[in-house]
N, C-alpha and C. Protein backbone atom coordinates (compact mmCIF):
# COMPACT_ATOMS: atom_id res chain seq x y z
N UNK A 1 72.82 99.82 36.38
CA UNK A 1 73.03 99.18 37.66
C UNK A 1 72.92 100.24 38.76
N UNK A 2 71.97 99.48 39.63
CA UNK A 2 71.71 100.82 40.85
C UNK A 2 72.91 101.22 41.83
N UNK A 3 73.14 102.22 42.50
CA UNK A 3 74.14 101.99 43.61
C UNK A 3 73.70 101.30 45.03
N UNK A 4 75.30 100.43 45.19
CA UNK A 4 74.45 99.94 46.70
C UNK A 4 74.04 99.87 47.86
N UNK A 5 73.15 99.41 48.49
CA UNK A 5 72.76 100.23 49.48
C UNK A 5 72.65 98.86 50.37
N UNK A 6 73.51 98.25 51.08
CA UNK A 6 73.53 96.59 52.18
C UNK A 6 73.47 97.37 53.23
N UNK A 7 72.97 96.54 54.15
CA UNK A 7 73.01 96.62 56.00
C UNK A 7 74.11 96.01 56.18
N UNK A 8 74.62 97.15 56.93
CA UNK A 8 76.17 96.28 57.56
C UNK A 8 76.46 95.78 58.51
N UNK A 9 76.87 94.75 58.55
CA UNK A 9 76.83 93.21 59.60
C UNK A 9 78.48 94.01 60.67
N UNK A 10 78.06 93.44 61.82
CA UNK A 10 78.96 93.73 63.05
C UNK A 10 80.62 93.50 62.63
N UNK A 11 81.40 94.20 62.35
CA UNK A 11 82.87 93.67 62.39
C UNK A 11 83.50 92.28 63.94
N UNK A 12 84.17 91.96 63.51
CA UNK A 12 84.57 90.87 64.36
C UNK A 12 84.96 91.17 65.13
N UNK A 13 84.87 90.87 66.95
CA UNK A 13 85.60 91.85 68.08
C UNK A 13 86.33 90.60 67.87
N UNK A 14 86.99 89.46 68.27
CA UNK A 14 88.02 88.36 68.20
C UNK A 14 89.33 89.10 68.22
N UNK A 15 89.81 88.94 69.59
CA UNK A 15 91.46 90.39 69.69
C UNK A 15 92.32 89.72 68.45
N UNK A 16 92.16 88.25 68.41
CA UNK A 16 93.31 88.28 67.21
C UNK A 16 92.76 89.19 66.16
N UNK A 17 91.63 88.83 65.55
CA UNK A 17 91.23 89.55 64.29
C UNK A 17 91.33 91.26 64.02
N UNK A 18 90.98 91.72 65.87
CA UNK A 18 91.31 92.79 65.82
C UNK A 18 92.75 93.64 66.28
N UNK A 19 93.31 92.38 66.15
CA UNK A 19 94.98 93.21 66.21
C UNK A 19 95.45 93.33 64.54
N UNK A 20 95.07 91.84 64.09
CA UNK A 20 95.51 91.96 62.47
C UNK A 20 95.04 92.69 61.68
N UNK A 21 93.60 94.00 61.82
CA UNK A 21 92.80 94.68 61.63
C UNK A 21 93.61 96.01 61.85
N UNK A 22 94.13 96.50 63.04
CA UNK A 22 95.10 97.32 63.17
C UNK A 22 96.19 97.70 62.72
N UNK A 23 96.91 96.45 62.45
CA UNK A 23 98.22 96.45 61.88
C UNK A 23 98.30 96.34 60.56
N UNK A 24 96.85 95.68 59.99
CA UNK A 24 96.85 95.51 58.56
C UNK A 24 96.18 97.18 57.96
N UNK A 25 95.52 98.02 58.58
CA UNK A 25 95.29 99.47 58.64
C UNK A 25 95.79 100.20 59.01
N UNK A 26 97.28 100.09 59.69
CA UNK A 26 98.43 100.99 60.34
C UNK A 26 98.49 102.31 59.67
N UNK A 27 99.11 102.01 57.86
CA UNK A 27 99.89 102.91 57.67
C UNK A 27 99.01 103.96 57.07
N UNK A 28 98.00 103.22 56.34
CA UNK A 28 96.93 104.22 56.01
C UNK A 28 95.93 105.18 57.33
N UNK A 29 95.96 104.70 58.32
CA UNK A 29 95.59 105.62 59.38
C UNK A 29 96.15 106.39 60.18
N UNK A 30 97.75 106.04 59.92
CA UNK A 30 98.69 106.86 60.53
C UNK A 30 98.83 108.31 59.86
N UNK A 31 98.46 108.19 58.00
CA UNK A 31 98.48 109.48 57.33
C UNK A 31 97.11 109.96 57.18
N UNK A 32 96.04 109.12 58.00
CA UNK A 32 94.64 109.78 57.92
C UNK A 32 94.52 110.90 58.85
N UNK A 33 95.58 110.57 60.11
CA UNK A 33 95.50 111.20 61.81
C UNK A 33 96.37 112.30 61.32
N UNK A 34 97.34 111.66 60.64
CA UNK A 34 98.75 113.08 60.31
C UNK A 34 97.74 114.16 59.41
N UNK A 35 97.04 114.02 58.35
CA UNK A 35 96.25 114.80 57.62
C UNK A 35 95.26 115.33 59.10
N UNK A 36 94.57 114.84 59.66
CA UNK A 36 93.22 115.27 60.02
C UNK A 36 94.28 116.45 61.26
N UNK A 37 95.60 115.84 61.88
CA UNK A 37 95.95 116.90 62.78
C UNK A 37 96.44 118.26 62.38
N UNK A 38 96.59 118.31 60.67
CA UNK A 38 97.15 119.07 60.25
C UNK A 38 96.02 120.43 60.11
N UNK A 39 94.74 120.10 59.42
CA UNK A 39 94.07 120.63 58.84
C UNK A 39 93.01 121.30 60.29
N UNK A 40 92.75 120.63 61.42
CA UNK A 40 92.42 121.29 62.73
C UNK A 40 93.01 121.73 63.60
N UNK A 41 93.96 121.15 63.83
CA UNK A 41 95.23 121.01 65.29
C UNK A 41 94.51 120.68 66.74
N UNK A 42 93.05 119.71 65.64
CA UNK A 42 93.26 118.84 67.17
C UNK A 42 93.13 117.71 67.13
N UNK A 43 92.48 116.82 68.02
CA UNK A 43 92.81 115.31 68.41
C UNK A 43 90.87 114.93 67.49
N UNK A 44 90.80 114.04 66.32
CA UNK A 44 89.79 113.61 66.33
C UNK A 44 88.45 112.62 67.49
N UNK A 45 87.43 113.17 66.49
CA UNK A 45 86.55 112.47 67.74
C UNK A 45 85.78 111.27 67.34
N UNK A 46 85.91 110.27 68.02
CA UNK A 46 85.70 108.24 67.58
C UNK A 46 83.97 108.75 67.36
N UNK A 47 83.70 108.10 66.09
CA UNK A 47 82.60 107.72 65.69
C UNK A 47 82.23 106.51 65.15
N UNK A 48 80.68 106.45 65.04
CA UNK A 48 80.64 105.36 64.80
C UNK A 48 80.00 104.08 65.25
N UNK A 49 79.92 102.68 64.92
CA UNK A 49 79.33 101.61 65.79
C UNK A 49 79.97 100.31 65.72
N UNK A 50 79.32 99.29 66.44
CA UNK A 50 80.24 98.06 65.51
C UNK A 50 80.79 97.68 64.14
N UNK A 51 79.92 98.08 63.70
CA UNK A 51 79.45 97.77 61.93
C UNK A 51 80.72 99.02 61.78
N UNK A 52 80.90 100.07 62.29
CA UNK A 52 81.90 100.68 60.79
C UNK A 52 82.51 101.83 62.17
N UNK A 53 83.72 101.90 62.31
CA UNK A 53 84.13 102.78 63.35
C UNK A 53 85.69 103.90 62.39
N UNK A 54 85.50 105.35 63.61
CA UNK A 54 86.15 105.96 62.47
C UNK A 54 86.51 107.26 63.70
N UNK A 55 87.49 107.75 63.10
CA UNK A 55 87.61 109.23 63.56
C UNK A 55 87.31 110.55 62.61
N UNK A 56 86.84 111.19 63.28
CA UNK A 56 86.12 111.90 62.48
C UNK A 56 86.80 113.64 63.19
N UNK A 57 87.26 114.01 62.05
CA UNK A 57 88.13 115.73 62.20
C UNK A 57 87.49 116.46 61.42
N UNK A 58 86.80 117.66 62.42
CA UNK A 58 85.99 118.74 61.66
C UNK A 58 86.59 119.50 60.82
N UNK A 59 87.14 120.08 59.48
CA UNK A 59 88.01 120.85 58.93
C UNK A 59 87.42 122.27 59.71
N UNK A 60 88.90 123.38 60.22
CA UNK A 60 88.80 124.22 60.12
C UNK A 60 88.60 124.85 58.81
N UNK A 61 87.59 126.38 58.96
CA UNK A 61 86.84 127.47 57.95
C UNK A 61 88.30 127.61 57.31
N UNK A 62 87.94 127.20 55.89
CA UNK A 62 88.92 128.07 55.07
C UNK A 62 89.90 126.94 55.06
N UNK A 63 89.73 125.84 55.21
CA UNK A 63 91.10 125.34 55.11
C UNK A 63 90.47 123.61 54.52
N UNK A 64 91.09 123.50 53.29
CA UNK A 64 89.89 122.27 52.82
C UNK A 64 88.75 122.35 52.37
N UNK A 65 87.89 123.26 52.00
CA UNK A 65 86.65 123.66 52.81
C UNK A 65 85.71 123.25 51.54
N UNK A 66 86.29 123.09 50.30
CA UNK A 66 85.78 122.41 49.07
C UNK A 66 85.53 121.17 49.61
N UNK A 67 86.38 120.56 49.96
CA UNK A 67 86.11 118.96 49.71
C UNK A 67 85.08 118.45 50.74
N UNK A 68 84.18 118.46 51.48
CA UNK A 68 82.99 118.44 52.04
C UNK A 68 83.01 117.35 52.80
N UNK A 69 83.74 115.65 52.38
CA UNK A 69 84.31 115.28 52.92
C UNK A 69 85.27 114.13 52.38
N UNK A 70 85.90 113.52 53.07
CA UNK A 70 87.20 112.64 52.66
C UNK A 70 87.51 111.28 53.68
N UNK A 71 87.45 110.79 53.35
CA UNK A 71 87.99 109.34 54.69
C UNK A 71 89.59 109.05 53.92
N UNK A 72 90.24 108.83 54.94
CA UNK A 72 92.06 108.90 54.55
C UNK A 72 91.96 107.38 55.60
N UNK A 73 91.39 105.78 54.74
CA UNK A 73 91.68 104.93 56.24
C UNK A 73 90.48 104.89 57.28
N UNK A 74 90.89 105.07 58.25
CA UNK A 74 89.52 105.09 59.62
C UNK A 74 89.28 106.85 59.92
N UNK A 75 90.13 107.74 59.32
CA UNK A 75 89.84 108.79 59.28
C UNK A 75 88.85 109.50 58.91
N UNK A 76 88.20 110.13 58.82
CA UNK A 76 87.31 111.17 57.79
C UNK A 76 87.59 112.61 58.48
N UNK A 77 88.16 113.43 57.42
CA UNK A 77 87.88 114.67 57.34
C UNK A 77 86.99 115.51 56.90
N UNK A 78 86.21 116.30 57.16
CA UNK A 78 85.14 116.68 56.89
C UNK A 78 84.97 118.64 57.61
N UNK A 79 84.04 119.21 56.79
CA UNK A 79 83.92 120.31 57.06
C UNK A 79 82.43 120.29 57.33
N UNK A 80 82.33 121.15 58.72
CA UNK A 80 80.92 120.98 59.97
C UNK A 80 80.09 121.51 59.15
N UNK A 81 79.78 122.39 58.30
CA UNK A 81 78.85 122.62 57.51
C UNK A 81 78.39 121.74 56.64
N UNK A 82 78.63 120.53 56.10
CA UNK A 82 78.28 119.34 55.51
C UNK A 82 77.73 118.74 56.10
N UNK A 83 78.24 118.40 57.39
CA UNK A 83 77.71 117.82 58.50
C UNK A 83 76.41 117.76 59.01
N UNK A 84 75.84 118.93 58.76
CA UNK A 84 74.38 118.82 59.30
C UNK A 84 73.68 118.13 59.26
N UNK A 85 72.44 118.26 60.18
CA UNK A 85 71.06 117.63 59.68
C UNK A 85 71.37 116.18 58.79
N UNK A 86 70.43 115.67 58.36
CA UNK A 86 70.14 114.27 57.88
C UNK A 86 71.28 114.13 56.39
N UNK A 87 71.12 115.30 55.78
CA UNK A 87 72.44 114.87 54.85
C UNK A 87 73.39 114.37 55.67
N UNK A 88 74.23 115.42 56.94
CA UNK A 88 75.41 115.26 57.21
C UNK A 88 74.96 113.76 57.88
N UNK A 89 74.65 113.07 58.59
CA UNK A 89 74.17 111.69 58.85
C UNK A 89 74.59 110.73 57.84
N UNK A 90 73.92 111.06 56.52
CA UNK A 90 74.24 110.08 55.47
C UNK A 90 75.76 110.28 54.81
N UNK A 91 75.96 111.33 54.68
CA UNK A 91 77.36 111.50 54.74
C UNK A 91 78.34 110.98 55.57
N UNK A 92 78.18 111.09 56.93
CA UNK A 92 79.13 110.05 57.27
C UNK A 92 78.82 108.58 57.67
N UNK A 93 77.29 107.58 57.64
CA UNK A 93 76.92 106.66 57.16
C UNK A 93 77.93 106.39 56.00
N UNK A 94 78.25 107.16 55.03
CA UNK A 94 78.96 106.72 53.50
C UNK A 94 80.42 106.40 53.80
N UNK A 95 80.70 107.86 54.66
CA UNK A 95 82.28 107.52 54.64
C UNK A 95 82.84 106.42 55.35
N UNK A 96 81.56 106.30 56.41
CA UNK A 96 81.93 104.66 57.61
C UNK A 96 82.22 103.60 56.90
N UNK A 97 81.36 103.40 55.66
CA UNK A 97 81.13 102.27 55.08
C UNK A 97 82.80 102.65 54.39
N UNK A 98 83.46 103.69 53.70
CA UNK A 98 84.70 103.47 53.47
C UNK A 98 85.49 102.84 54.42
N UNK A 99 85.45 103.66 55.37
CA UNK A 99 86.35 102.52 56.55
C UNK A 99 86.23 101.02 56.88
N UNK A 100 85.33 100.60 56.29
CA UNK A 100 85.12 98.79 56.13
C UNK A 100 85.68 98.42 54.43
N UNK A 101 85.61 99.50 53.78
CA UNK A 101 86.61 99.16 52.68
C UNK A 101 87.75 99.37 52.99
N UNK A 102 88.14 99.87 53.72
CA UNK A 102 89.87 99.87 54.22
C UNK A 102 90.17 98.66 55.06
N UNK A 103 89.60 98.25 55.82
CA UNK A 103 89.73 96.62 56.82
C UNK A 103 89.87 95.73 55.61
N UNK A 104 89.12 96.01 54.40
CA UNK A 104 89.45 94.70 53.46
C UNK A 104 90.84 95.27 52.87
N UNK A 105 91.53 96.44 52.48
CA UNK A 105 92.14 96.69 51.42
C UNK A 105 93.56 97.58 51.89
N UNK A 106 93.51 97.29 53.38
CA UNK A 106 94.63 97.72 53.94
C UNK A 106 95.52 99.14 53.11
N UNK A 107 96.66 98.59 53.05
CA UNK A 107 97.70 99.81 52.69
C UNK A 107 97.43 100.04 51.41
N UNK A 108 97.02 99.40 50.51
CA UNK A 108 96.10 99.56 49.40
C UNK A 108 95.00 100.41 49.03
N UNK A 109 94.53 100.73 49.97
CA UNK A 109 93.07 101.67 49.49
C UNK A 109 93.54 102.91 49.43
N UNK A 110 93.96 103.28 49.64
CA UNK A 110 94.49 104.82 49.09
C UNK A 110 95.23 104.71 47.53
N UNK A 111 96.13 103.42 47.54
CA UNK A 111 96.48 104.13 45.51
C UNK A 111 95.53 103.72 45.03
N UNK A 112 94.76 102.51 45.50
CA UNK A 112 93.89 102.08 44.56
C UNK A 112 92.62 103.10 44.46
N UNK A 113 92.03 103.60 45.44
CA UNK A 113 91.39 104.82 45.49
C UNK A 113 91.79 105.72 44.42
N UNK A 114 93.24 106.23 45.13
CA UNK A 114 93.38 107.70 44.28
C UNK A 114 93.27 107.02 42.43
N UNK A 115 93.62 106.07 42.22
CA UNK A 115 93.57 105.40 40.36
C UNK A 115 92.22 105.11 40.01
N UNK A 116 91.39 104.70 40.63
CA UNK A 116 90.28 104.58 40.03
C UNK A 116 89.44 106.00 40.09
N UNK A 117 90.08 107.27 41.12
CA UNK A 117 89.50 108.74 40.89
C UNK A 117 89.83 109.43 39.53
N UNK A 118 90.68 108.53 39.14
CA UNK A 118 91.41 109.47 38.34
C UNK A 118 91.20 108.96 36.78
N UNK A 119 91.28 107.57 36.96
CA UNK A 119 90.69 106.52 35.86
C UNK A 119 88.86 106.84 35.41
N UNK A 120 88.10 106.71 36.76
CA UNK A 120 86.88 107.68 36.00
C UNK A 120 86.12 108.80 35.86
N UNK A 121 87.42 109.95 36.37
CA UNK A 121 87.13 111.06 35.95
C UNK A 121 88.01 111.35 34.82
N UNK A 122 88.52 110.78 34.34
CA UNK A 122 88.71 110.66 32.63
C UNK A 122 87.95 109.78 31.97
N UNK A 123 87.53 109.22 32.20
CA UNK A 123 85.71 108.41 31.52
C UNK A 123 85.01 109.59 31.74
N UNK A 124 84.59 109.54 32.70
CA UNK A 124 83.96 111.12 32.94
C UNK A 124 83.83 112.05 32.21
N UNK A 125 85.43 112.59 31.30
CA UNK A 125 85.23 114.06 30.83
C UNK A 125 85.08 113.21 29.54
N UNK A 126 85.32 112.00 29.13
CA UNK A 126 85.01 111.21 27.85
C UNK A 126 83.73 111.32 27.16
N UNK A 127 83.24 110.54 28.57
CA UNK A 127 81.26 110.71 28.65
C UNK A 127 80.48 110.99 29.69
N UNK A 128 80.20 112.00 29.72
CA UNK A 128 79.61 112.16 31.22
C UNK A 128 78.32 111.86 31.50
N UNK A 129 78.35 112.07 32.60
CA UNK A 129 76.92 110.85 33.15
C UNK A 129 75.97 111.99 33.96
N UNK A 130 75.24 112.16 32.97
CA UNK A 130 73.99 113.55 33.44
C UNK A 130 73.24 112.85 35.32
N UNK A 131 73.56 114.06 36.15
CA UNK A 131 73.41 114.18 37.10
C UNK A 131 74.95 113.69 38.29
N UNK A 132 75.43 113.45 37.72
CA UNK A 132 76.67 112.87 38.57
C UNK A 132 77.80 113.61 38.62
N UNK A 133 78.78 113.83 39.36
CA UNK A 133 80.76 113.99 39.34
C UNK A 133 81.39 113.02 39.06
N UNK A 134 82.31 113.90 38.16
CA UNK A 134 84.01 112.79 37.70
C UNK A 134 84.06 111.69 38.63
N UNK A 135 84.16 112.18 40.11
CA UNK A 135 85.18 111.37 41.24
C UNK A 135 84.11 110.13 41.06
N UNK A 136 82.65 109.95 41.42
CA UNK A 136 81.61 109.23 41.87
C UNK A 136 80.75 108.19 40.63
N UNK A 137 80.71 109.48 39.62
CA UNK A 137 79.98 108.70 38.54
C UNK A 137 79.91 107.15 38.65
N UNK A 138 81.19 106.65 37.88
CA UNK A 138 81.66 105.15 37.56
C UNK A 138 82.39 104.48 38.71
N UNK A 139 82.94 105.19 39.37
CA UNK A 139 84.00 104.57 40.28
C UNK A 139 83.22 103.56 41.59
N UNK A 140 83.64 102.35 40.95
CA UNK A 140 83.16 101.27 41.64
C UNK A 140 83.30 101.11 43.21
N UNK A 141 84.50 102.23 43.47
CA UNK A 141 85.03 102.18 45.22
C UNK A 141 83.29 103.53 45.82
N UNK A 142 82.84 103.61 45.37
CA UNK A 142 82.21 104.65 45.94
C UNK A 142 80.80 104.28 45.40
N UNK A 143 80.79 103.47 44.26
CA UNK A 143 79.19 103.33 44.02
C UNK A 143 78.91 101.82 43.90
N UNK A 144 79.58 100.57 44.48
CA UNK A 144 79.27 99.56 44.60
C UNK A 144 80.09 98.37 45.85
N UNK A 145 80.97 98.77 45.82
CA UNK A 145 82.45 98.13 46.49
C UNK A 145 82.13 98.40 48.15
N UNK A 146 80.89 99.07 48.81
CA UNK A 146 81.09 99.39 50.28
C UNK A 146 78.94 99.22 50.16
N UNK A 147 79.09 99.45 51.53
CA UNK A 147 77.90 99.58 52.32
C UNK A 147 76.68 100.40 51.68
N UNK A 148 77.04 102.15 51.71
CA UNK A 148 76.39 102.79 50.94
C UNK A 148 77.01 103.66 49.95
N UNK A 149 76.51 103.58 48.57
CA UNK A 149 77.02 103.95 47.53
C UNK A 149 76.91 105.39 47.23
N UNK A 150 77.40 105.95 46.45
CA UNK A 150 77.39 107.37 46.70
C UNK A 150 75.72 107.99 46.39
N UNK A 151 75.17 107.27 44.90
CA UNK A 151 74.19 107.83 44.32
C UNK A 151 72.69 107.13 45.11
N UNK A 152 73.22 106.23 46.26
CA UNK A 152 72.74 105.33 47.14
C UNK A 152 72.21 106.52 48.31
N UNK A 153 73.58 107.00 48.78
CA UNK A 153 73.34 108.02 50.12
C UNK A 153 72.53 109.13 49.65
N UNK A 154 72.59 109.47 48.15
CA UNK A 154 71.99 110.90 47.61
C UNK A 154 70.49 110.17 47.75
N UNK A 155 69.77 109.19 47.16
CA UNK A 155 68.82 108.80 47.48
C UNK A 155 67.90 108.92 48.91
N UNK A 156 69.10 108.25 50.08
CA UNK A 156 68.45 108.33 50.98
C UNK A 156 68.20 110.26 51.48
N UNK A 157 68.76 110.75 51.29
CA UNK A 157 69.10 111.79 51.76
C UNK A 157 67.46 112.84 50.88
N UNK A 158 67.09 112.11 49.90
CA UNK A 158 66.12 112.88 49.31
C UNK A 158 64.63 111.65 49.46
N UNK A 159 64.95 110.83 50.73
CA UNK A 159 63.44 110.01 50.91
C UNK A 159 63.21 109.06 49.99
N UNK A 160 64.05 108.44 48.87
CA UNK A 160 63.66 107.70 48.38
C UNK A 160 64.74 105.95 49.03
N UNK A 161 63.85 105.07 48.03
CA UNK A 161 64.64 103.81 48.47
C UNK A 161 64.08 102.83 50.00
N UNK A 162 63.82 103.33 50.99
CA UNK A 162 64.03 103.09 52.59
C UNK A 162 62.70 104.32 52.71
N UNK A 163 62.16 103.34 53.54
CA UNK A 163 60.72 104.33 54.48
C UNK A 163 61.67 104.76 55.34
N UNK A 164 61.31 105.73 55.92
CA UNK A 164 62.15 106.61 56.93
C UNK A 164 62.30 106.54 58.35
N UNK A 165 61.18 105.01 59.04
CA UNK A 165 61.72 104.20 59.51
C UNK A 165 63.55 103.12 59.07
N UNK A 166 63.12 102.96 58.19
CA UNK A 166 64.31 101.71 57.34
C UNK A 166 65.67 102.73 57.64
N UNK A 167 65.25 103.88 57.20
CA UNK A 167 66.63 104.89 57.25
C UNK A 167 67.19 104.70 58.55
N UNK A 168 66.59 105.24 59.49
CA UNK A 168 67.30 105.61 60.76
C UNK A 168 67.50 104.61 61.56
N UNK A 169 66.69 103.54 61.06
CA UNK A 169 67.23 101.62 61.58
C UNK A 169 68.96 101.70 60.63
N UNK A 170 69.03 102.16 59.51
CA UNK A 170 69.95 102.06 58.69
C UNK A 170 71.19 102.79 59.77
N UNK A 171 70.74 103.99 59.66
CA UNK A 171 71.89 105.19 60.07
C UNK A 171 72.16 104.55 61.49
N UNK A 172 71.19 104.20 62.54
CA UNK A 172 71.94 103.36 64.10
C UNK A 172 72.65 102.65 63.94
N UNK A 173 72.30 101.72 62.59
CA UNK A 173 73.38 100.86 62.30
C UNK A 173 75.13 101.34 62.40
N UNK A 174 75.11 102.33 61.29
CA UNK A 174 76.48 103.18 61.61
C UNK A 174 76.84 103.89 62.62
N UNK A 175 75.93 103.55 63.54
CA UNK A 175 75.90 105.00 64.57
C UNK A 175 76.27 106.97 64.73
N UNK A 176 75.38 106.57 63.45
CA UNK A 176 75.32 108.18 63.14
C UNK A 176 73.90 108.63 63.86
């Protein structure tokens, strides 16, 4: 089964929908902002488009600097050297699309996240899946469950899948 790769349709502006959107994403973005102020010491910067909106905190050098990047909620933390050029684009294209898995999965997406990281990176060291990581391999939150899938974004990122028109119609979409 391939990973997936959908066009993502406009979130609902409707203030009710988008108050219950807020409040139903409170607590998980309250520890996305507490993480992202910790790791820079400063104020993130709104990214993003209709389709998938987010704050986005550059990790300071040396601090995090493995994890390349992370969405905590509407958050993403991320280190500016990932960032670049057309990878860093699809990279946070990916993590946006997490933040529309958090509008469905509220205060939930973080254990359920962290259990299924952990659930198939022990499948993972069981059987591993030539060309892939523990975290991504199997785990349905990252390679089917959102917008773009992990082994989805690696695709685009190496020209396949999407003429390179289709891509950057794709990536405005997220407003990357």
């Amino acid at each position: 089964m391939s990973s997936t790769l959908r066009w993502p349709r406009p979130r609902s502006t409707h203030l009710l929908l988008r108050w219950a959107r807020a409040i139903w994403t409170l607590p998980t973005n309250l520890l996305g902002h507490l993480a992202g102020i910790v790791v820079t010491w400063r104020r993130g910067e709104r990214i993003g488009s209709g389709a998938a909106r987010g704050w986005l905190y550059r990790i300071r050098f040396g601090t995090l600097q493995p994890i390349g990047a992370v969405t905590l909620g509407h958050v993403i933390l991320a280190s500016p050297q990932f960032l670049q050029g057309l990878h860093g684009r699809v990279v946070l294209a990916h993590e946006l699309s997490h933040t529309r898995q958090h509008d469905v999965l509220g205060p939930a997406y973080l254990p359920l996240h962290i259990a299924m990281q952990l659930a198939c990176t022990l499948a993972f060291l069981l059987r591993p899946v030539a060309g892939s990581d523990p975290v991504h391999a199997r785990n349905p939150l990252e390679q089917h469950w959102l917008c773009l899938g992990f082994d989805a974004y690696r695709e685009l990122v190496r020209g396949e899948r999407l003429t390179e028109e289709e891509r950057e119609a794709y990536l405005r979409a997220f407003g990357v």
